[in-house]
Protein backbone atom coordinates (compact mmCIF):
# COMPACT_ATOMS: atom_id res chain seq x y z
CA UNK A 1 70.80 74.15 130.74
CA UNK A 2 70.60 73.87 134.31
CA UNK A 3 70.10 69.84 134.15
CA UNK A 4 73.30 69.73 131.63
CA UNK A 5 74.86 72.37 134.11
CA UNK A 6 74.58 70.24 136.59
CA UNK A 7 75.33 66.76 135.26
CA UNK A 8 78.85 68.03 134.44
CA UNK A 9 79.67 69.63 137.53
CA UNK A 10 78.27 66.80 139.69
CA UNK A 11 81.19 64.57 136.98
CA UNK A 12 83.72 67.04 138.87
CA UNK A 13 82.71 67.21 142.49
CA UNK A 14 80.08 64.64 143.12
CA UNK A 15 82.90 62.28 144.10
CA UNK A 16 84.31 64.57 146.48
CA UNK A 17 80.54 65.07 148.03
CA UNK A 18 79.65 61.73 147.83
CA UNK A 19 82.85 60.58 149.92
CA UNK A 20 81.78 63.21 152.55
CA UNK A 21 78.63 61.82 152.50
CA UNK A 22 79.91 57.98 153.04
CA UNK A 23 82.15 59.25 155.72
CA UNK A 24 79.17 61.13 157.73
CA UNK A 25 77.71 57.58 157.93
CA UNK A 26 80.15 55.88 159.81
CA UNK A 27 83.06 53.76 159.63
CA UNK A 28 82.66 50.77 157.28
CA UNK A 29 84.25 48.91 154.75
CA UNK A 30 85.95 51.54 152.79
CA UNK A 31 87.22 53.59 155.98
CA UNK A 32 89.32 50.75 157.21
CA UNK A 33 91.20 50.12 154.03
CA UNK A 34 91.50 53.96 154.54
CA UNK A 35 92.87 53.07 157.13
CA UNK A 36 95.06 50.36 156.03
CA UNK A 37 96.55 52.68 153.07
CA UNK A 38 97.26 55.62 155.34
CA UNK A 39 94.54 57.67 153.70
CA UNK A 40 93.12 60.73 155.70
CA UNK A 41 90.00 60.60 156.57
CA UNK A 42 86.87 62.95 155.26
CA UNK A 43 85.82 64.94 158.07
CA UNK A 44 82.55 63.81 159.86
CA UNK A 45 79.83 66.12 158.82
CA UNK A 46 76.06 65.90 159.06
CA UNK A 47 73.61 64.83 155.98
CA UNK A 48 71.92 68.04 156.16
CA UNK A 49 75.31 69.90 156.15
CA UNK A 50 77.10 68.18 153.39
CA UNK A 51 73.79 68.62 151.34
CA UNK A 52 73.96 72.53 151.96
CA UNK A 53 77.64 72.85 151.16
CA UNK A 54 77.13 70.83 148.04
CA UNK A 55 74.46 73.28 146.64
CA UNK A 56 76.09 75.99 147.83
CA UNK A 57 78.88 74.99 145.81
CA UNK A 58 76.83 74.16 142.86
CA UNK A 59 75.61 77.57 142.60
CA UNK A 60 78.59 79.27 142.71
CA UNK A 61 80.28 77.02 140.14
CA UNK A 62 76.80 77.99 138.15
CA UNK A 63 77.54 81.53 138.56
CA UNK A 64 80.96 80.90 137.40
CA UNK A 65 79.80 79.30 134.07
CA UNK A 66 77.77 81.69 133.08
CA UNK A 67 79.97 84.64 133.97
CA UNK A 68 82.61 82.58 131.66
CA UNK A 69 80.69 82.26 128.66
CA UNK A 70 79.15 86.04 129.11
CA UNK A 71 82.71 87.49 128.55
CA UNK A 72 82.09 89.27 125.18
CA UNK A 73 84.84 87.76 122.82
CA UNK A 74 86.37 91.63 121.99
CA UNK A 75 87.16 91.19 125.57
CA UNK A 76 89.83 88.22 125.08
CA UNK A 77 90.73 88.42 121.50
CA UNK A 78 92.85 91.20 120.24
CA UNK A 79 91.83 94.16 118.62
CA UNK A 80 92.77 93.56 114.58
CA UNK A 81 90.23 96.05 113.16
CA UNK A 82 93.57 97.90 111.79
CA UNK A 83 93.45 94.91 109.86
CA UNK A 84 90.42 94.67 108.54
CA UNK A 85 89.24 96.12 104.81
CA UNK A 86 85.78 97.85 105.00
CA UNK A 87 83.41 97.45 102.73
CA UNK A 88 84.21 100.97 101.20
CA UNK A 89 87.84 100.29 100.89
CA UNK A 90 86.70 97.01 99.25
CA UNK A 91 84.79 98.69 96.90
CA UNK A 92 87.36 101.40 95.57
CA UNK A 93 90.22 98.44 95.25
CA UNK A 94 87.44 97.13 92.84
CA UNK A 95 86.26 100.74 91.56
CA UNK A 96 90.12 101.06 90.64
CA UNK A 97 91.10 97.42 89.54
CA UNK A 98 87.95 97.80 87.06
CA UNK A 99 89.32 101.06 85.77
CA UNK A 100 92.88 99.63 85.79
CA UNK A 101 91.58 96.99 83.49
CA UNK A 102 89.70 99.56 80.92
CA UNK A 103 92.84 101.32 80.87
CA UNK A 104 94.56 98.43 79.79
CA UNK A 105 92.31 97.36 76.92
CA UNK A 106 93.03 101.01 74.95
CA UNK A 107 94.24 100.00 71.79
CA UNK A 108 98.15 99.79 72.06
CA UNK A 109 98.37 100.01 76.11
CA UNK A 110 101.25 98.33 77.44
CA UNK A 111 101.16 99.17 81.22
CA UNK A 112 98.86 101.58 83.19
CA UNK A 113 99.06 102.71 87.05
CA UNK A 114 96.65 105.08 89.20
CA UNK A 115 99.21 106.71 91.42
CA UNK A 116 98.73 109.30 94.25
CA UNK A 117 101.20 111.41 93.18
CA UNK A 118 101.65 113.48 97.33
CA UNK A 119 103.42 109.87 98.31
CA UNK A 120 104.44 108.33 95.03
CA UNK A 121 102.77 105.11 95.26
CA UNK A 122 100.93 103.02 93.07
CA UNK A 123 97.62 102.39 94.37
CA UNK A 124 96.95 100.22 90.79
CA UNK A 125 98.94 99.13 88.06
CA UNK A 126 98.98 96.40 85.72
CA UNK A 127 100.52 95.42 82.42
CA UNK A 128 104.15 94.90 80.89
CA UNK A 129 105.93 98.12 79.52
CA UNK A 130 109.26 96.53 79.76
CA UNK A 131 109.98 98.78 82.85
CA UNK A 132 109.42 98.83 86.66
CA UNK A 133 106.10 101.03 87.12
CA UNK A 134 106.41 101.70 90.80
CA UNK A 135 109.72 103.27 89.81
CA UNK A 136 107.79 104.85 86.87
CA UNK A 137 104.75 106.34 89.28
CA UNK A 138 107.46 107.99 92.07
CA UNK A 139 109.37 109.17 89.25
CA UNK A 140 106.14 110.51 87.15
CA UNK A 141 104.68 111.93 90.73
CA UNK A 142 107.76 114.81 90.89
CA UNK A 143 107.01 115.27 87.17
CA UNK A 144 102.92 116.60 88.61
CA UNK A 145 104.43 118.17 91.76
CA UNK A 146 106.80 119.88 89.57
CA UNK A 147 103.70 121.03 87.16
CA UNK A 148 101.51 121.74 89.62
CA UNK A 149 103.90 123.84 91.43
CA UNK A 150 105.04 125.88 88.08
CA UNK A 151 101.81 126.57 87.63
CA UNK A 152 100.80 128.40 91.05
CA UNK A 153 104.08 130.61 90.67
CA UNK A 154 102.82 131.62 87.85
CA UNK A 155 99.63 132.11 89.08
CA UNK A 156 97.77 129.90 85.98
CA UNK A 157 94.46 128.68 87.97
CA UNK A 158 93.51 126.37 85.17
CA UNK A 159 93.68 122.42 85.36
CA UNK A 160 95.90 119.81 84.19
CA UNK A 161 94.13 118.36 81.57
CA UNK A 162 97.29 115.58 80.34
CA UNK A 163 100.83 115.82 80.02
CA UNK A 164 102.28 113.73 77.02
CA UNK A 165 105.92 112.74 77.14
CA UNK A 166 107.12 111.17 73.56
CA UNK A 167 109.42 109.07 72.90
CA UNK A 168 111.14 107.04 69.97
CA UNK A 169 108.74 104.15 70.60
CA UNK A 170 106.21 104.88 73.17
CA UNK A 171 103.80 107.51 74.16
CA UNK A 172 103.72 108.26 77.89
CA UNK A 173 100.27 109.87 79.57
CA UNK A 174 99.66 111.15 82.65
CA UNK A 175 96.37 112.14 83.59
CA UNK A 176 95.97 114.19 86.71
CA UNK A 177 92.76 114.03 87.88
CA UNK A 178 90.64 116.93 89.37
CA UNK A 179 87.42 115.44 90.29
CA UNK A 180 86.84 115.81 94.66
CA UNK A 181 86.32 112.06 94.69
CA UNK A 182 89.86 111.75 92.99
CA UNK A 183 91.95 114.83 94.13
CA UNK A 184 95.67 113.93 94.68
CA UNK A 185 95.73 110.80 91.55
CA UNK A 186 96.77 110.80 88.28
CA UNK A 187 96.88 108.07 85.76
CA UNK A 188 99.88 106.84 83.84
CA UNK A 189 99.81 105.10 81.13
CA UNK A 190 102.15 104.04 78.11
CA UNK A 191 101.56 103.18 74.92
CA UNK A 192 103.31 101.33 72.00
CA UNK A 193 103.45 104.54 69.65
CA UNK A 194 103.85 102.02 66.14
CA UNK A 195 100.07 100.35 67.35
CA UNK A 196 98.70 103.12 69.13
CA UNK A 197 96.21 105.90 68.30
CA UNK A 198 97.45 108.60 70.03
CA UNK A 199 94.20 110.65 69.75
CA UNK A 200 91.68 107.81 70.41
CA UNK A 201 93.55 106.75 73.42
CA UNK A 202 93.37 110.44 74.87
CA UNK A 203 89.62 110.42 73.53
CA UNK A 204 89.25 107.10 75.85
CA UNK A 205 91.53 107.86 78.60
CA UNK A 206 89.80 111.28 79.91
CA UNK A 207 85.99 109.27 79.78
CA UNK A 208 88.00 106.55 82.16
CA UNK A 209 89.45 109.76 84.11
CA UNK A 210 85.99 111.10 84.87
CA UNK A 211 84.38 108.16 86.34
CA UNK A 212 87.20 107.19 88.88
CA UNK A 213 86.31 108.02 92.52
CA UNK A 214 88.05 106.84 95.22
C-alpha cells in the first residue's frame, strides 16, 4: 500500500519536486528558456531541504488518504433506513400474501382483503368481485367499529366470531380476528352465493383466521 501510495502521489507532485530539485542545481539549459518564456523561476533550495519538504509532504498527503477512505460510508450517504423493509416486515407481507392466496382458493371466492379496520386500509387483497375493495375494506371497517362499539355499550364481552352480509348474488364475510398477533384485522371476503358453500367456506375461513399473525 505504501509503494502504490506513493507511486501515485509522486504522479501528482514529483514534477513539482523534481523542478525544485533541477533548479537547486544551477542554471542550465532549461532555466534560460525559462528565461526566454518569462517563466518564474523555482526558488533555490538545498538537496537536503527539498528532500525533507518532499517527505514531509508525502506523509501528510498519506495521512490524508487514509483519513479519506476511513470515513465510514453512513457518514456521507444519507440515512434511508425509513426506507428499508426488515426482515420481519418481509416476512408478514409473505405471512399475509400466503393467506391472501388460501383465501382466494375457497370454493366460490371472488375477492378477499385483510384490512386493519382502526385506519381502513387494506394491508392485502386480491381477486375480482366486480367492485373496488379498498372502497369495500374502509367501508366494511365502520361496519366492525360500529359492532365492536354496540357491543361494549351493551356490555357483551364475547368475541366477534363473523358477520355475514347477504345479498341477491353474493355472500359477504368479515372475519374479525382476536388472536394478540392479529388484534385490530379482519378479513373480508365475498363469495359468488350460486357456486359457493356457504358453510364450508366459514368451516375454511376461521382455520385461515387462526393462523394469521402479523
Amino acid at each position: 500500500m505504501r509503494v502504490s501510495s506513493r507511486s501515485q502521489w509522486w504522479r501528482r507532485h514529483g514534477s513539482d519536486a523534481d523542478a525544485a530539485s533541477s533548479a537547486s542545481e544551477g542554471p542550465g539549459p532549461g532555466a534560460a528558456q525559462a528565461t526566454a518564456f518569462g517563466l518564474p523561476k523555482a526558488p533555490a533550495i538545498s538537496s537536503q531541504e527539498s528532500g525533507e519538504r518532499d517527505l514531509d509532504q508525502f506523509v501528510q498527503w498519506i495521512w490524508s488518504e487514509d483519513a479519506e477512505s476511513s470515513v465510514p460510508a453512513s457518514a456521507s450517504a444519507p440515512d434511508d433506513t425509513g426506507a428499508r423493509i426488515t426482515i420481519e416486515e418481509q416476512y408478514n407481507m409473505s405471512s399475509l400474501d400466503d393467506a391472501l392466496q388460501q383465501l382466494l382458493a375457497i370454493e366460490g371466492a371472488t375477492g378477499a382483503a385483510i384490512v386493519d379496520y382502526g385506519s381502513g386500509m387494506a394491508l392485502a387483497q386480491g381477486g375480482n368481485p366486480s367492485f373496488d375493495l379498498g372502497i369495500a375494506a374502509a367501508g366494511n371497517s365502520n361496519v366492525v367499529r360500529a359492532k365492536l362499539a354496540t357491543m361494549r355499550d351493551l356490555g357483551v364481552t364475547d368475541e366477534i366470531d363473523d358477520i355475514l352480509i347477504t345479498l341477491s348474488s353474493q355472500y359477504h364475510l368479515i372475519n374479525v380476528l382476536n388472536a394478540t398477533g392479529a388484534s385490530g384485522l379482519f378479513i373480508y371476503l365475498v363469495l359468488n352465493s350460486a357456486s359457493a358453500n356457504l358453510a364450508l367456506a366459514r368451516h375454511k375461513l376461521k382455520g385461515i383466521a387462526a393462523q394469521i399473525e402479523v
